[in-house]
Protein backbone atom coordinates (compact mmCIF):
# COMPACT_ATOMS: atom_id res chain seq x y z
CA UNK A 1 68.37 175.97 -1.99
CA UNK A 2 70.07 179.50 -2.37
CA UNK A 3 72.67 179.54 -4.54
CA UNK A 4 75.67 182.21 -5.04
CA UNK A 5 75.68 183.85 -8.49
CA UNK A 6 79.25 185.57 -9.23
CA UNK A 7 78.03 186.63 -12.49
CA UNK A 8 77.11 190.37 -12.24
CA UNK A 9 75.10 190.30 -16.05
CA UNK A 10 71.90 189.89 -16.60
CA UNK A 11 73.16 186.54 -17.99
CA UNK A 12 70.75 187.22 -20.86
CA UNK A 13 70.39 183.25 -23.38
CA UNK A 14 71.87 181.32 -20.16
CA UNK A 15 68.95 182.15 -17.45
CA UNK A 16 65.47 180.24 -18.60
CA UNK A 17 63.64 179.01 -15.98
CA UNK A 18 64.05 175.03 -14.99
CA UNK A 19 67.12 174.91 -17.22
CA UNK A 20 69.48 172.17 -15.85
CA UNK A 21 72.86 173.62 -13.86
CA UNK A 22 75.63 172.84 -12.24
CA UNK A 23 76.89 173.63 -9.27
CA UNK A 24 80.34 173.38 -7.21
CA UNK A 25 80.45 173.23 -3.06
CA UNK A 26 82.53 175.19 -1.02
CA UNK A 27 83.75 174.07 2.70
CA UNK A 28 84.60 177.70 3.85
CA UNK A 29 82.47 178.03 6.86
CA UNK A 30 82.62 181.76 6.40
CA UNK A 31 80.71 181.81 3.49
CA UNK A 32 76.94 182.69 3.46
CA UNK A 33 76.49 179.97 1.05
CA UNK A 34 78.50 177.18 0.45
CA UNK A 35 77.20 176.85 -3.24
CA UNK A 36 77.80 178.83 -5.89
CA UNK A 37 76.32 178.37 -9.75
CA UNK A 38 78.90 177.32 -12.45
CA UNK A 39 76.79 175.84 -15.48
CA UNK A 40 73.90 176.53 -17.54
CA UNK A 41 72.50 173.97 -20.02
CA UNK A 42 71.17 175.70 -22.87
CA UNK A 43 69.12 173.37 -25.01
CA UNK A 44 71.98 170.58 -25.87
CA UNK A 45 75.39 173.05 -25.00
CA UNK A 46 76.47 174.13 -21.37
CA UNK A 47 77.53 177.49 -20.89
CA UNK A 48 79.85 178.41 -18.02
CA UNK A 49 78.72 181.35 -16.07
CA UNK A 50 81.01 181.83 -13.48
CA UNK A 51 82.88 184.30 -14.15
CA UNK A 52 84.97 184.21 -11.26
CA UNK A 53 86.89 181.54 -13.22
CA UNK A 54 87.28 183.00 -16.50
CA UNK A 55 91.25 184.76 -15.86
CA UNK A 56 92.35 181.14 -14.13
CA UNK A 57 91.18 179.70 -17.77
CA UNK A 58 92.65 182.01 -19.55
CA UNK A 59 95.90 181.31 -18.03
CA UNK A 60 96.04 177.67 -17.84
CA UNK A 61 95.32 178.13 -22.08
CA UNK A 62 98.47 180.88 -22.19
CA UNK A 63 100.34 177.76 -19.93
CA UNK A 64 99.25 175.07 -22.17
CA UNK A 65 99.93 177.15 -25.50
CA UNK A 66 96.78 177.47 -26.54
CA UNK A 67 96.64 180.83 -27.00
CA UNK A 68 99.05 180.93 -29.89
CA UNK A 69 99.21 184.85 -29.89
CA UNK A 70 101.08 184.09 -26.89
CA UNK A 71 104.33 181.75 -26.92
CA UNK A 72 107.64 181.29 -24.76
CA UNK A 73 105.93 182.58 -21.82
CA UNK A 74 108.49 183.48 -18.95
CA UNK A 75 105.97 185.76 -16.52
CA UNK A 76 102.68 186.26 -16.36
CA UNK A 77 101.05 188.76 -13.42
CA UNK A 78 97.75 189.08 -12.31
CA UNK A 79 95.79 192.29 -11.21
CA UNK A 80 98.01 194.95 -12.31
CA UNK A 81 98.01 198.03 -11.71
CA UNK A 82 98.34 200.28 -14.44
CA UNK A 83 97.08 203.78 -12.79
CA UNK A 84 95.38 205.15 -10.11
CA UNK A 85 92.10 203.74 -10.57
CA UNK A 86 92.77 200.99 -12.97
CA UNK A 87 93.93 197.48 -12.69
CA UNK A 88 93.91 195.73 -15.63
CA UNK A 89 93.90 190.94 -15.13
CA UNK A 90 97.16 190.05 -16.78
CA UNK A 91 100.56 191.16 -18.05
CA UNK A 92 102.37 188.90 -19.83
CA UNK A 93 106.34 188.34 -20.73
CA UNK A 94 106.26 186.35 -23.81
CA UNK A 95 109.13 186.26 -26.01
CA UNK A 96 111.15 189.45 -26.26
CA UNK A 97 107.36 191.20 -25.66
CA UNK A 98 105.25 192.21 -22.57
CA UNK A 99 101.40 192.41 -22.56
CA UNK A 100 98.63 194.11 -20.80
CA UNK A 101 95.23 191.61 -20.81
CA UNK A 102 92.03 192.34 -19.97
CA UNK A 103 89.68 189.60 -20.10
CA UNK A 104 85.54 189.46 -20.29
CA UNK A 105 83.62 186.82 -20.37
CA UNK A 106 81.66 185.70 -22.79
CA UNK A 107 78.12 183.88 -21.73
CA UNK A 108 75.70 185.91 -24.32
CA UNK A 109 74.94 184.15 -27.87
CA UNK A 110 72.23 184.79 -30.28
CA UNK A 111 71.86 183.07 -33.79
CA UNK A 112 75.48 181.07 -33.41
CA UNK A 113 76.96 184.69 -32.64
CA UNK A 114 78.49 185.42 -29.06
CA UNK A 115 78.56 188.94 -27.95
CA UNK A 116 79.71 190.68 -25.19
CA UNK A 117 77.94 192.86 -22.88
CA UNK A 118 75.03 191.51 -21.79
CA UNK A 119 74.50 194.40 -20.10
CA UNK A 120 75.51 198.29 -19.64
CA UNK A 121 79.45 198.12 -18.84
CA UNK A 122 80.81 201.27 -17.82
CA UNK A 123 83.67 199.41 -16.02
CA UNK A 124 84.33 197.54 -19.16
CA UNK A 125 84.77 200.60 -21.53
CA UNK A 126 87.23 202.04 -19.19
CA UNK A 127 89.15 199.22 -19.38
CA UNK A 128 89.25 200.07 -23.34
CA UNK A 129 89.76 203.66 -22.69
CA UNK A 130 93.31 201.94 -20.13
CA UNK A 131 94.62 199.70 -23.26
CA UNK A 132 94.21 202.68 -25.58
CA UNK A 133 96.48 204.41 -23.45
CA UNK A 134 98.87 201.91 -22.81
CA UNK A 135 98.77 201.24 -26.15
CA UNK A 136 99.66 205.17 -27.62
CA UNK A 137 102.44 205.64 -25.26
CA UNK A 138 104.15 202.12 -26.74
CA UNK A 139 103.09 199.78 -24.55
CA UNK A 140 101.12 196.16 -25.96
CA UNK A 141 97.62 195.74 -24.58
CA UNK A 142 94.75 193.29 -25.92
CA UNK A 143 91.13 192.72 -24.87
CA UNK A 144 90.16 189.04 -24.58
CA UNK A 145 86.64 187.72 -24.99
CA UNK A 146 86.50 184.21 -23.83
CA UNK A 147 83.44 182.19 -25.26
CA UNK A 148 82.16 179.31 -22.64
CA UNK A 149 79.63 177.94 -25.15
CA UNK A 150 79.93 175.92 -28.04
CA UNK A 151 77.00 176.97 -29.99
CA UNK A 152 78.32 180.21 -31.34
CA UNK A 153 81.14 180.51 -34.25
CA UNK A 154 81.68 184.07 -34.55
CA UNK A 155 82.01 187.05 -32.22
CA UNK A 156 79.96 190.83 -32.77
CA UNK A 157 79.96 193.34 -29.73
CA UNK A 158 76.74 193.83 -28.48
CA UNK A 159 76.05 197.09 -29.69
CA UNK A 160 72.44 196.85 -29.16
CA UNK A 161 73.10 196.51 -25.38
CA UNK A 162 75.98 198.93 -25.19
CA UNK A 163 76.66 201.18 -27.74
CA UNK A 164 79.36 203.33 -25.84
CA UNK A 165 81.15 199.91 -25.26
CA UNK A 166 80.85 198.58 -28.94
CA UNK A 167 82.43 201.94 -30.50
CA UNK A 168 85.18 202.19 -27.54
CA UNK A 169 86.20 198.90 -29.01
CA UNK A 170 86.22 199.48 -32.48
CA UNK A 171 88.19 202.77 -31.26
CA UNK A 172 90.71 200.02 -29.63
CA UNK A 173 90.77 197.96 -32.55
CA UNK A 174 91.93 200.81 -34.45
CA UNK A 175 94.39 202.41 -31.83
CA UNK A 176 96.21 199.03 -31.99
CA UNK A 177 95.05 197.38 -29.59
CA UNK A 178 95.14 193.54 -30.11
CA UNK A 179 91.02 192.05 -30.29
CA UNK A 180 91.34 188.37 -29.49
CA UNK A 181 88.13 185.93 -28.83
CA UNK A 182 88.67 182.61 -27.85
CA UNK A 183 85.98 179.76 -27.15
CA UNK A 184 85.87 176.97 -24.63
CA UNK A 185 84.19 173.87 -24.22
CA UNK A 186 82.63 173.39 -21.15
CA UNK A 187 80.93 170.37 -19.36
CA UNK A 188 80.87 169.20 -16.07
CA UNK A 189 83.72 167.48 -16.69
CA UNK A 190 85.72 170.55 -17.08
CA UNK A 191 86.33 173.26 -19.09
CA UNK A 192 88.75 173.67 -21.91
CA UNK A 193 89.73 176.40 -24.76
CA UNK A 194 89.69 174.70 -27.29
CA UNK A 195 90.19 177.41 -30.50
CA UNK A 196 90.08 181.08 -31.50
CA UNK A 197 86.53 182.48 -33.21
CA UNK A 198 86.65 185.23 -36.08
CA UNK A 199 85.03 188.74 -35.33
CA UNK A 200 83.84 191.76 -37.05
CA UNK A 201 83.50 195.60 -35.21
CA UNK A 202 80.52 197.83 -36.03
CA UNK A 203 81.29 201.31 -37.86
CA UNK A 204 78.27 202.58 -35.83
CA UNK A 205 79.97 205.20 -34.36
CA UNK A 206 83.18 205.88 -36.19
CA UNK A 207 84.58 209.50 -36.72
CA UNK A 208 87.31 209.99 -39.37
């Protein structure tokens, strides 16, 4: 059986060989393959890999409240444009406040500590490079790491992996931008945020 992978990381932790999956079926008769991978068990924990699902979670937490950084919610817009070559996954009217979101997810865990990437992101640290922006000219921008695996209770960029990513973040961090990381629990029976994880920011590569 060939299966469609949406995740475009090397899935590093969550790709063994004759782990046990999960997978969803499409009817769309247009696509090249109606099934597409969702799930990873690692050891006991499953790990959700599509990533093509992460922004639809993130909102349904934002809906449910469970993203307490975010309350009285009265819009929330998806794939907005904030410049010429830059669209950035959410803005968000909450409150008297609006909000720029940019999500990643999270599949990448070593030693109970997720990370984020799992691989070379130059997409990713433009995104940064957008919220600092937003962010110096007055606006309110956060990156979002969302965590589909239990087995992890902290968050640490993945410096090793990325080093231009890890200090554009810490650069974020300390422009103002908001750093949130939220974990979910997810099982074939669903998948659900379920609370916020603590993180810390290398000073690898910061200038005074």
């Amino acid at each position: 059986m060939t299966v469609h992978c949406p995740n475009t990381g090397t899935m590093l932790s969550c790709s063994a060989p004759d782990s046990l999956i999960c997978l969803s079926r499409s009817d769309n008769p247009k696509r090249k393959y109606p099934y597409t991978l969702e799930m990873v068990k690692v050891k006991s924990t499953w790990v959700g890999v599509n990533t093509a699902r992460t922004n639809r979670l993130v909102i349904e937490g934002i809906e449910k409240g469970c993203i307490t950084e975010f309350q009285d919610i009265s819009a929330i817009k998806t794939e907005v444009k904030t410049s010429i070559h830059t669209r950035l996954d959410l803005h968000v009217n909450h409150g008297n406040m609006s909000t720029y979101i940019e999500i990643k997810n999270c599949s990448l865990a070593v030693d109970r500590c997720a990370m984020f990437p799992d691989a070379v992101t130059t997409r990713g640290t433009r995104h940064l490079h957008e919220l600092i922006r937003l962010t110096s000219e007055g606006g309110r921008a956060c990156i979002f790491f969302l965590v589909q695996r239990m087995d992890a209770d902290r968050f640490f960029p993945a410096s090793h992996i990325d080093s231009i990513y890890a200090d554009a973040l810490l650069k974020a961090a300390d422009a103002g931008v908001m750093v949130l990381v939220y974990q979910a629990e997810v099982s074939p029976l669903g998948i659900d945020i379920v609370r916020s994880l603590p993180y810390s920011l290398p000073q690898l590569l910061r200038r005074d």
